[in-house]
PDB file of N, CA and C in Angstrom:
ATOM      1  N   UNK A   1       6.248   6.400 -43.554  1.00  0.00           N
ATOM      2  CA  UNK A   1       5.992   7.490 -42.597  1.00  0.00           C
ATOM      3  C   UNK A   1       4.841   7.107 -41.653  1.00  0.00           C
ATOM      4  N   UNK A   2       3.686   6.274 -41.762  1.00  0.00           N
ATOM      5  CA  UNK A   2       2.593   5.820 -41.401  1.00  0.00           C
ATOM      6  C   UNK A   2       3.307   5.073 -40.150  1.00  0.00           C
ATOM      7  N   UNK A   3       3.989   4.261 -40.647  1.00  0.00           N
ATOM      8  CA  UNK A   3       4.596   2.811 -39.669  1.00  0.00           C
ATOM      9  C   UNK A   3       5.639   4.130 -38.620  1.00  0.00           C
ATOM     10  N   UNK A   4       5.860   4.808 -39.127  1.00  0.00           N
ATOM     11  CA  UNK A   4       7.110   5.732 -37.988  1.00  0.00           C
ATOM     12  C   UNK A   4       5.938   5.991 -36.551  1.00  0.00           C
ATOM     13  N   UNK A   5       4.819   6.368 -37.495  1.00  0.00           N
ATOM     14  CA  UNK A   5       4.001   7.564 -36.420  1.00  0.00           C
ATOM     15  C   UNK A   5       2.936   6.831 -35.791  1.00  0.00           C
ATOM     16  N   UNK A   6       2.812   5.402 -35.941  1.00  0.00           N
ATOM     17  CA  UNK A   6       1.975   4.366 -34.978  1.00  0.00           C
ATOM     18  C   UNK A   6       2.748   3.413 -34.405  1.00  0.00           C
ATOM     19  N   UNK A   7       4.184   3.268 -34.809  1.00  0.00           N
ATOM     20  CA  UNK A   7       5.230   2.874 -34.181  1.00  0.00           C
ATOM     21  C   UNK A   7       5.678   3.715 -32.919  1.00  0.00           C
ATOM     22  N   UNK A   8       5.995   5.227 -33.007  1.00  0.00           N
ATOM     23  CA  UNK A   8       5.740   5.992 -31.921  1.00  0.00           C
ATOM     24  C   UNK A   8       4.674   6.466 -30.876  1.00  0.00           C
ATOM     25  N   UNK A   9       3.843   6.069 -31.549  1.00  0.00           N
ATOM     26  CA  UNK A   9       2.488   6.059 -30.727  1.00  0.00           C
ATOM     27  C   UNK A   9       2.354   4.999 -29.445  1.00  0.00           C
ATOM     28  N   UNK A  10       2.613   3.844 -30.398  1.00  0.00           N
ATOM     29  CA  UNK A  10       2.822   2.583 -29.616  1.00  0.00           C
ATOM     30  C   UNK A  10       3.221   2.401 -28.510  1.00  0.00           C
ATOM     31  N   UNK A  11       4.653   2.799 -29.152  1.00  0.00           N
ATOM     32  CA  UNK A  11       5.821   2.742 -27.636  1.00  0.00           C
ATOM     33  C   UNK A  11       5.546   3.724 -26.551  1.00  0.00           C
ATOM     34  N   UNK A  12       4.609   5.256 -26.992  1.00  0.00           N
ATOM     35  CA  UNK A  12       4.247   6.479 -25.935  1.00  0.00           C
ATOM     36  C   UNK A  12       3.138   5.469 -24.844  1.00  0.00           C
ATOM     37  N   UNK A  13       2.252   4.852 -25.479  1.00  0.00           N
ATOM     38  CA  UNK A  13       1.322   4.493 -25.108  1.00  0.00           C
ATOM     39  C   UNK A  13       1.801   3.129 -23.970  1.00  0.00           C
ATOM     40  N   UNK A  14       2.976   2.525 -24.340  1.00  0.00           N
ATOM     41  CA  UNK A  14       3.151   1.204 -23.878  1.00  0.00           C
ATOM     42  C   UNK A  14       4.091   1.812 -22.400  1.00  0.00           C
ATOM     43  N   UNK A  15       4.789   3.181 -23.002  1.00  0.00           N
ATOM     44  CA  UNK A  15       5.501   3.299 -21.667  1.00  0.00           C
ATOM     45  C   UNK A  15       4.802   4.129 -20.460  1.00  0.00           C
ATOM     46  N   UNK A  16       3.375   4.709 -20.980  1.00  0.00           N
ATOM     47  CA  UNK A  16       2.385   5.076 -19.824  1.00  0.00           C
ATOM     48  C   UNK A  16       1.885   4.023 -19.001  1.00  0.00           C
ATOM     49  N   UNK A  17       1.766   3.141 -19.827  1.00  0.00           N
ATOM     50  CA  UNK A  17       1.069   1.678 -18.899  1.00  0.00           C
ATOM     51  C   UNK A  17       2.525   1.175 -18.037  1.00  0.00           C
ATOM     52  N   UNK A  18       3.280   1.012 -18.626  1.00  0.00           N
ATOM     53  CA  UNK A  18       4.644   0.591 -17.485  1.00  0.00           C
ATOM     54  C   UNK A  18       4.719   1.649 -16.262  1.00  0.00           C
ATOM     55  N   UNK A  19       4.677   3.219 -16.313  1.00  0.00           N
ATOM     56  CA  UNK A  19       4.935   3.845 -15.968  1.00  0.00           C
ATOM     57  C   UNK A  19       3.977   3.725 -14.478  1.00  0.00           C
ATOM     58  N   UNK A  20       2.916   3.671 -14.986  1.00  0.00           N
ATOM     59  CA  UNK A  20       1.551   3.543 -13.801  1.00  0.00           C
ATOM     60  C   UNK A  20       1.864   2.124 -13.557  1.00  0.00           C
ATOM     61  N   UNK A  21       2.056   0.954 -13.917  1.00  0.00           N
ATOM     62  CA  UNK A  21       2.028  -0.063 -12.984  1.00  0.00           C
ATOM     63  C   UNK A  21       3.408   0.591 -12.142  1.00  0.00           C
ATOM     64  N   UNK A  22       4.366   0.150 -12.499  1.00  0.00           N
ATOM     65  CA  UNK A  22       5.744   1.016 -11.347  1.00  0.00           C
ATOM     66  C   UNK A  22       4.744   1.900 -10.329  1.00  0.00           C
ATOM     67  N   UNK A  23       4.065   2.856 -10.578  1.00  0.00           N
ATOM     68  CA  UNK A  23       4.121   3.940  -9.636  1.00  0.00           C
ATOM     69  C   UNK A  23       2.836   3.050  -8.307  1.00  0.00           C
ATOM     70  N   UNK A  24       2.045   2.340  -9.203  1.00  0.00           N
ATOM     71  CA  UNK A  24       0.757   1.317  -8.166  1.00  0.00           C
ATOM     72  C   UNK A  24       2.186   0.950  -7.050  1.00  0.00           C
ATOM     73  N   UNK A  25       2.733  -0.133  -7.827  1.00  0.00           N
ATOM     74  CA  UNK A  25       3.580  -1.099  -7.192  1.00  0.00           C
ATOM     75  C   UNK A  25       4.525  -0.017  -6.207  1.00  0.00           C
ATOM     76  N   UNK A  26       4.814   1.021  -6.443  1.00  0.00           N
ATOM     77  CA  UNK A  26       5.320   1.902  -5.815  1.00  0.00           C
ATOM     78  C   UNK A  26       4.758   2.358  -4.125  1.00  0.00           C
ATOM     79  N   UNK A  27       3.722   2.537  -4.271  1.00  0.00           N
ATOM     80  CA  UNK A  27       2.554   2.995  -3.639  1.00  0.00           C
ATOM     81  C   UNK A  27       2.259   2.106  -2.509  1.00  0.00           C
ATOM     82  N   UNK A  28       2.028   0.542  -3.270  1.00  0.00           N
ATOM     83  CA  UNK A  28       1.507  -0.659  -2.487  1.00  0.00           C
ATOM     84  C   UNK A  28       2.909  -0.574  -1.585  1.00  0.00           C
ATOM     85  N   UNK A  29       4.133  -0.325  -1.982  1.00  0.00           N
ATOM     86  CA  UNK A  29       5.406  -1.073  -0.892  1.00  0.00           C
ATOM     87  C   UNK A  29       5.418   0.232  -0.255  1.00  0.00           C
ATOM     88  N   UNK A  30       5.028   1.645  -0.523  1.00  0.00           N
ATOM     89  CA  UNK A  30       4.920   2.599   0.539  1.00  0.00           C
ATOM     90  C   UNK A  30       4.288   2.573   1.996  1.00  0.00           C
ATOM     91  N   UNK A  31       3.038   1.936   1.377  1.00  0.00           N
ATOM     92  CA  UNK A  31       1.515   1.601   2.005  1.00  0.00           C
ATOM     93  C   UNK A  31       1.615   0.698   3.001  1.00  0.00           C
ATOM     94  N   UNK A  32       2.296  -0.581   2.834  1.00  0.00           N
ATOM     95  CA  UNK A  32       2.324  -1.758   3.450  1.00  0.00           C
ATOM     96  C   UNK A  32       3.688  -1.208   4.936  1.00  0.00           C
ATOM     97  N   UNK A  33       4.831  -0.208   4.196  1.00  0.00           N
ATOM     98  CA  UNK A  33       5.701  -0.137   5.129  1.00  0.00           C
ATOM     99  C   UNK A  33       5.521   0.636   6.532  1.00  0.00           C
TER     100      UNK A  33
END
């Protein structure tokens, strides 16, 4: 049960950081156009 709930943590945590680079990189090709 330990490994479920830092296993889910993980992945919450890993897909905020994907989420914000996308939205930078988002931003920069807004910015530049």
């Amino acid at each position: 049960m330990e490994y479920l709930l830092q296993l889910k943590a993980f992945t919450t945590y890993h897909r905020g950081q994907f989420t914000s680079i996308i939205e930078e990189r988002n931003l920069d090709i807004l910015s530049s156009s």
